[in-house]
Each structure stands twice: as structure tokens, then as C-alpha cells.
PDB file of N, CA and C in Angstrom:
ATOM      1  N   UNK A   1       8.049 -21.666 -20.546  1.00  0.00           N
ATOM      2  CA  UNK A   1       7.362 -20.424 -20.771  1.00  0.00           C
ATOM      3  C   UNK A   1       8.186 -19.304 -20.121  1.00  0.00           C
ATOM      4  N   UNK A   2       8.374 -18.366 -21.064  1.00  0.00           N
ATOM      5  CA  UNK A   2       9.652 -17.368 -20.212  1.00  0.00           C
ATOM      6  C   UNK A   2       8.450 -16.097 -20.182  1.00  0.00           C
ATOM      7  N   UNK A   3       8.833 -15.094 -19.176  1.00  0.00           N
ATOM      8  CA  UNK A   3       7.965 -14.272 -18.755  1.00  0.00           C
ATOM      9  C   UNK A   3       8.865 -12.724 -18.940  1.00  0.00           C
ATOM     10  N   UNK A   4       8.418 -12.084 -19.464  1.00  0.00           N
ATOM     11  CA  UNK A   4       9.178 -10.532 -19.595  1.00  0.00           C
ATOM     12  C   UNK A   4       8.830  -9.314 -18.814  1.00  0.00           C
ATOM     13  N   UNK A   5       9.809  -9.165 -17.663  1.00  0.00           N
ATOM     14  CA  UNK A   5       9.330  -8.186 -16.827  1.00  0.00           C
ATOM     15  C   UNK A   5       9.165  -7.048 -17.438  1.00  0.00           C
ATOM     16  N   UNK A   6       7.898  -6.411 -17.051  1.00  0.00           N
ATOM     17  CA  UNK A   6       7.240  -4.858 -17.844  1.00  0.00           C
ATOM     18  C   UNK A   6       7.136  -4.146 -16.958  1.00  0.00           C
ATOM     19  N   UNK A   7       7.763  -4.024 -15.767  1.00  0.00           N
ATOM     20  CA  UNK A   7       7.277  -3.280 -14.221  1.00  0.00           C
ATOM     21  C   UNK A   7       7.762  -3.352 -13.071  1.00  0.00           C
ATOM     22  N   UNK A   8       8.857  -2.599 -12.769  1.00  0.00           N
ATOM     23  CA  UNK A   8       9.335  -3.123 -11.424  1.00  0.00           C
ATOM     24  C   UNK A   8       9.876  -1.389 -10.852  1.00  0.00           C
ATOM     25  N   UNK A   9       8.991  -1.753  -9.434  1.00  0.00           N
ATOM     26  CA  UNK A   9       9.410  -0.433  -8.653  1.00  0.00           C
ATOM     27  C   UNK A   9       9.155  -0.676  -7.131  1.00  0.00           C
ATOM     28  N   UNK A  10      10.240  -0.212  -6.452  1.00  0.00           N
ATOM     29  CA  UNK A  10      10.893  -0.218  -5.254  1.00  0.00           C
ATOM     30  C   UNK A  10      11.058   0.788  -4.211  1.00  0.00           C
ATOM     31  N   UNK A  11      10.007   1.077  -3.191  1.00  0.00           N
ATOM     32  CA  UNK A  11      10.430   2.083  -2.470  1.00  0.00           C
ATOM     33  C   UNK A  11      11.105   2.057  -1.247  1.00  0.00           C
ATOM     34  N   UNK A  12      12.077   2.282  -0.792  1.00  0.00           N
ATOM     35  CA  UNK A  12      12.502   1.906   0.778  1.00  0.00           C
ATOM     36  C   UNK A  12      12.602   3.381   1.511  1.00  0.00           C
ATOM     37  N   UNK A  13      11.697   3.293   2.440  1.00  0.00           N
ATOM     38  CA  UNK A  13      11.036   4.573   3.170  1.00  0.00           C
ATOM     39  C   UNK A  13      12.466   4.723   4.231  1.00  0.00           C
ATOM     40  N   UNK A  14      11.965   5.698   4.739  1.00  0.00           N
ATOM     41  CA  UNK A  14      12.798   6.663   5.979  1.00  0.00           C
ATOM     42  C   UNK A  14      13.093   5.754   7.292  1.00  0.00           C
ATOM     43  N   UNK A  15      11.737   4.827   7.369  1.00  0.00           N
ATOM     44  CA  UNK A  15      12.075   4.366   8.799  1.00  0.00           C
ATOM     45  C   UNK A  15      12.112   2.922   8.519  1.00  0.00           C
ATOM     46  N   UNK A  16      12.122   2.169   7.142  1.00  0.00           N
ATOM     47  CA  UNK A  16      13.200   1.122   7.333  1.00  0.00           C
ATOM     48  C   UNK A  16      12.134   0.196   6.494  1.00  0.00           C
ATOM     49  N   UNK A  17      10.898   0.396   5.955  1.00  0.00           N
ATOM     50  CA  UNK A  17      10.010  -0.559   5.155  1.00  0.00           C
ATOM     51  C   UNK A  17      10.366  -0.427   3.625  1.00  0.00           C
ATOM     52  N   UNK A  18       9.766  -1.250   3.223  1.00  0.00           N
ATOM     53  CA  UNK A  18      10.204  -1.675   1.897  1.00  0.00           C
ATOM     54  C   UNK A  18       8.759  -1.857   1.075  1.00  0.00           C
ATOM     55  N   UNK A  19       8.538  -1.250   0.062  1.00  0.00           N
ATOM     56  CA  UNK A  19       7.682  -1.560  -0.981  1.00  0.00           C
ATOM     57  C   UNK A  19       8.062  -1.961  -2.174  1.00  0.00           C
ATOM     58  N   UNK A  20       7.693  -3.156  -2.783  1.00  0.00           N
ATOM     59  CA  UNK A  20       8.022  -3.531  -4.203  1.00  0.00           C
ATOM     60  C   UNK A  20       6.705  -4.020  -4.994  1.00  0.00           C
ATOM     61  N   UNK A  21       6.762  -3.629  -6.233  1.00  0.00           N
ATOM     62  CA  UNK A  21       5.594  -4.209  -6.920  1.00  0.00           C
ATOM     63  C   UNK A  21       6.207  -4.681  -8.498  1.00  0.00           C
ATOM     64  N   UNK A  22       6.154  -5.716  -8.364  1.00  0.00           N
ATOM     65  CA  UNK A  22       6.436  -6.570  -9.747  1.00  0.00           C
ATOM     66  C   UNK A  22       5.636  -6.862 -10.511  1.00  0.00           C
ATOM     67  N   UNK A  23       5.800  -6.737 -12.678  1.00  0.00           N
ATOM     68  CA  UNK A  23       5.034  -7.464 -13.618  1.00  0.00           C
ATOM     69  C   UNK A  23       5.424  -7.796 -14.234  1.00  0.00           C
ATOM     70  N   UNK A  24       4.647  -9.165 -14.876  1.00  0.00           N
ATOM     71  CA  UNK A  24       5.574  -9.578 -15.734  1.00  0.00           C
ATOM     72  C   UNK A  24       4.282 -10.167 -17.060  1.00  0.00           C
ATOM     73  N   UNK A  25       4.676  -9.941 -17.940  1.00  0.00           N
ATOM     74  CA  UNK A  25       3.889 -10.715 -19.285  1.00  0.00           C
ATOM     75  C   UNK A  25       4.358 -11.996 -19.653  1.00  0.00           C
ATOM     76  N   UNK A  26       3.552 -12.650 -19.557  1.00  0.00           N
ATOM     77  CA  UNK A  26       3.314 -14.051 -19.842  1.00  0.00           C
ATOM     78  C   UNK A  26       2.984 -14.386 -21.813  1.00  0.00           C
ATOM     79  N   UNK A  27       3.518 -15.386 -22.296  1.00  0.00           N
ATOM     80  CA  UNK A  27       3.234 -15.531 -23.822  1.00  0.00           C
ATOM     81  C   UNK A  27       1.738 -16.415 -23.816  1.00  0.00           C
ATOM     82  N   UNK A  28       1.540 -17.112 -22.911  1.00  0.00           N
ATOM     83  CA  UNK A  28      -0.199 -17.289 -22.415  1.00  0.00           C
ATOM     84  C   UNK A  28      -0.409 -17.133 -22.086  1.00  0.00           C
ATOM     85  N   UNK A  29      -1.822 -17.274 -21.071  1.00  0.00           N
ATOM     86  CA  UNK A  29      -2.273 -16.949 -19.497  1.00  0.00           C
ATOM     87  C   UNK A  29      -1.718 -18.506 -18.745  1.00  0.00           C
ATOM     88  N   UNK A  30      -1.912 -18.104 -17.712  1.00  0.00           N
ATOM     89  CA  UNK A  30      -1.635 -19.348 -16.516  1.00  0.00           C
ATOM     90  C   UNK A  30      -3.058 -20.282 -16.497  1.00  0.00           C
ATOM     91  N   UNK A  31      -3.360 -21.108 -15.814  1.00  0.00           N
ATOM     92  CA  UNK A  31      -4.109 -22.604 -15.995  1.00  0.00           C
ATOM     93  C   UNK A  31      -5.578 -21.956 -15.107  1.00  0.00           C
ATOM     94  N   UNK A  32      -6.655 -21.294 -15.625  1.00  0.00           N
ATOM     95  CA  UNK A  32      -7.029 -20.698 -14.704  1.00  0.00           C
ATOM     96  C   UNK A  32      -7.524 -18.952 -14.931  1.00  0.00           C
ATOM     97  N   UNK A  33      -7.258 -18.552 -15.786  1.00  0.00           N
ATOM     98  CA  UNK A  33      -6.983 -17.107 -15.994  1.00  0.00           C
ATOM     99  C   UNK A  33      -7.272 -16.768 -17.674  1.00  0.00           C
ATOM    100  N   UNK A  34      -7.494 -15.809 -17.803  1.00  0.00           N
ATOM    101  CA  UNK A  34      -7.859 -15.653 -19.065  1.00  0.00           C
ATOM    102  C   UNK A  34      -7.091 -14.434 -19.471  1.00  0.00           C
ATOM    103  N   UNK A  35      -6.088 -13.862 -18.546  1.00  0.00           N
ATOM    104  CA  UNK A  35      -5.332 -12.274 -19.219  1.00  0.00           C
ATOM    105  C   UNK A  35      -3.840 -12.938 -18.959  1.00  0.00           C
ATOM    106  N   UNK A  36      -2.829 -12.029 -19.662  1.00  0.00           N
ATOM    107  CA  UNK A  36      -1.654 -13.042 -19.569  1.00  0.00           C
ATOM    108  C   UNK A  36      -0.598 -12.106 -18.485  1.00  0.00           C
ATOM    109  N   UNK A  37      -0.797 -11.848 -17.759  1.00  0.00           N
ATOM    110  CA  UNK A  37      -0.229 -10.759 -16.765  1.00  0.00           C
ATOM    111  C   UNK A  37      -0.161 -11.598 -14.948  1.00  0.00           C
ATOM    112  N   UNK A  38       0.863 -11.749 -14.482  1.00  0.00           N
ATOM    113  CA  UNK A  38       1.448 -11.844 -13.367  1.00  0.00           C
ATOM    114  C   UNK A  38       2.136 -10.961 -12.579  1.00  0.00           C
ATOM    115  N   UNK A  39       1.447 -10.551 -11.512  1.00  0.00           N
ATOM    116  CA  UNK A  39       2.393  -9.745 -10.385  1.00  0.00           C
ATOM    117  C   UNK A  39       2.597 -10.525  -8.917  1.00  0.00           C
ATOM    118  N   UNK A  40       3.377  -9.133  -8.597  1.00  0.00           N
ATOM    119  CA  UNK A  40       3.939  -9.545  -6.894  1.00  0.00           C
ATOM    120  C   UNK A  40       3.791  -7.800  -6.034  1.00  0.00           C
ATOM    121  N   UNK A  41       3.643  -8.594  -5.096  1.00  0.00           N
ATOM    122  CA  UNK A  41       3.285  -7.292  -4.292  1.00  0.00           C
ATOM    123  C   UNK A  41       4.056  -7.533  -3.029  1.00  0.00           C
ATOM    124  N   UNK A  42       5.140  -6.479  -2.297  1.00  0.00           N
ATOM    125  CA  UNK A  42       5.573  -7.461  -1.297  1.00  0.00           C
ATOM    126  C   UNK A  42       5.818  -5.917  -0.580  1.00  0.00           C
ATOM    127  N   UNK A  43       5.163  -6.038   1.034  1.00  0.00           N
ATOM    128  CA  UNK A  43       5.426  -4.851   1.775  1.00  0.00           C
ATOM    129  C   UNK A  43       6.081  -5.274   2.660  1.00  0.00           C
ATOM    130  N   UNK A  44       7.386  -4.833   3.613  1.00  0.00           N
ATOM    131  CA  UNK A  44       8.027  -5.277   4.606  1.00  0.00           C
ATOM    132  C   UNK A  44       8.367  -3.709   5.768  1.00  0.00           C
ATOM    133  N   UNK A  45       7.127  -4.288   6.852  1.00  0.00           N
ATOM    134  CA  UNK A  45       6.865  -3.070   7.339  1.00  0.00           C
ATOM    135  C   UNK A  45       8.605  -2.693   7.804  1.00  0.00           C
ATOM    136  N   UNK A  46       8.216  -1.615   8.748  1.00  0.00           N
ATOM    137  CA  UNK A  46       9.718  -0.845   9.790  1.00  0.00           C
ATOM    138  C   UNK A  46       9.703  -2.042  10.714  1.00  0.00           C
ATOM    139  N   UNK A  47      10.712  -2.038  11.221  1.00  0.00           N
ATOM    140  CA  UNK A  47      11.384  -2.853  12.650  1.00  0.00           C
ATOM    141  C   UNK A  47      11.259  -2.106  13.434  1.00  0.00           C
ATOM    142  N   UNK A  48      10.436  -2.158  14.784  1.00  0.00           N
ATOM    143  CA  UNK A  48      11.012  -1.410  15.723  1.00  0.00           C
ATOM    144  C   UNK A  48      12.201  -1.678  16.031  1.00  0.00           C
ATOM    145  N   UNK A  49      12.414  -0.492  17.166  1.00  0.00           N
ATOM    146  CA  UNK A  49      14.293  -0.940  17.801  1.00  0.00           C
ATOM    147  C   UNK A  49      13.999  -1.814  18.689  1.00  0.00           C
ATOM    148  N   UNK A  50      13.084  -1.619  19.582  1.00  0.00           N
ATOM    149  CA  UNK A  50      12.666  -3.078  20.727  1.00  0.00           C
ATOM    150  C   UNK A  50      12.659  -4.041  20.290  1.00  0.00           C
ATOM    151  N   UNK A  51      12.169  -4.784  19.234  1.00  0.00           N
ATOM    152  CA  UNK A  51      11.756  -5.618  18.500  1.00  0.00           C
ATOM    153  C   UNK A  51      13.298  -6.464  18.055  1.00  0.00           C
ATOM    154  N   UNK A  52      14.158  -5.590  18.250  1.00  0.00           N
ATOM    155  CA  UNK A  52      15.696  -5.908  17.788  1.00  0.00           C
ATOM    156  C   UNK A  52      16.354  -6.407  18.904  1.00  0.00           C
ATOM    157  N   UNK A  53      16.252  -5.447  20.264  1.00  0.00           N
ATOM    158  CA  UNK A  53      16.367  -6.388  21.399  1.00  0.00           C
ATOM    159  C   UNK A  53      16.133  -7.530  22.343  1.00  0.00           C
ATOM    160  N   UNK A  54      15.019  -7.528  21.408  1.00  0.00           N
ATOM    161  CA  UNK A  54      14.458  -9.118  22.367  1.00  0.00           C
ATOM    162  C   UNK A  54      15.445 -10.194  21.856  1.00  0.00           C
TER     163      UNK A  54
END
């Protein structure tokens, strides 16, 4: 089952986090689901600088 990404956007902020949000259309639904749509959501806060020295 191949999946066709319809959605992809990426923000990488000022002080070092990362936002991404992924979609993708499916030619069925998954085992479970009744719409044929899959995402991802992925936040990766800032680092402190301390946090680097330990």
C-alpha cells in the first residue's frame, strides 16, 4: 500500500525547536479507521545551554 504525501510543513524557530506536521493519503483506511488519512506531529522543544553542559 503506497501512501502520497499531501502535507508537509516545517518550522525551526529562533531558539532552536522544531515543528513538523506530516500527511499522507492512504488508497484505504488502516485496520481500524474508517477515513483514509495518516499524520505525524513531531515537536522538538529548544535545548537549553546548561542542558549541553552537563
Amino acid at each position: 500500500m503506497k501512501a502520497n504525501l499531501i502535507y508537509r510543513h516545517r518550522m525551526d524557530f529562533d531558539d532552536g525547536a522544531i515543528l513538523e506536521i506530516v500527511a499522507w493519503l492512504l488508497p484505504m483506511p488502516v485496520a481500524g479507521c474508517t477515513h483514509h488519512f495518516v499524520s505525524a506531529f513531531l515537536w522538538i522543544p529548544r535545548i537549553e545551554d546548561n542542558l549541553l553542559r552537563q
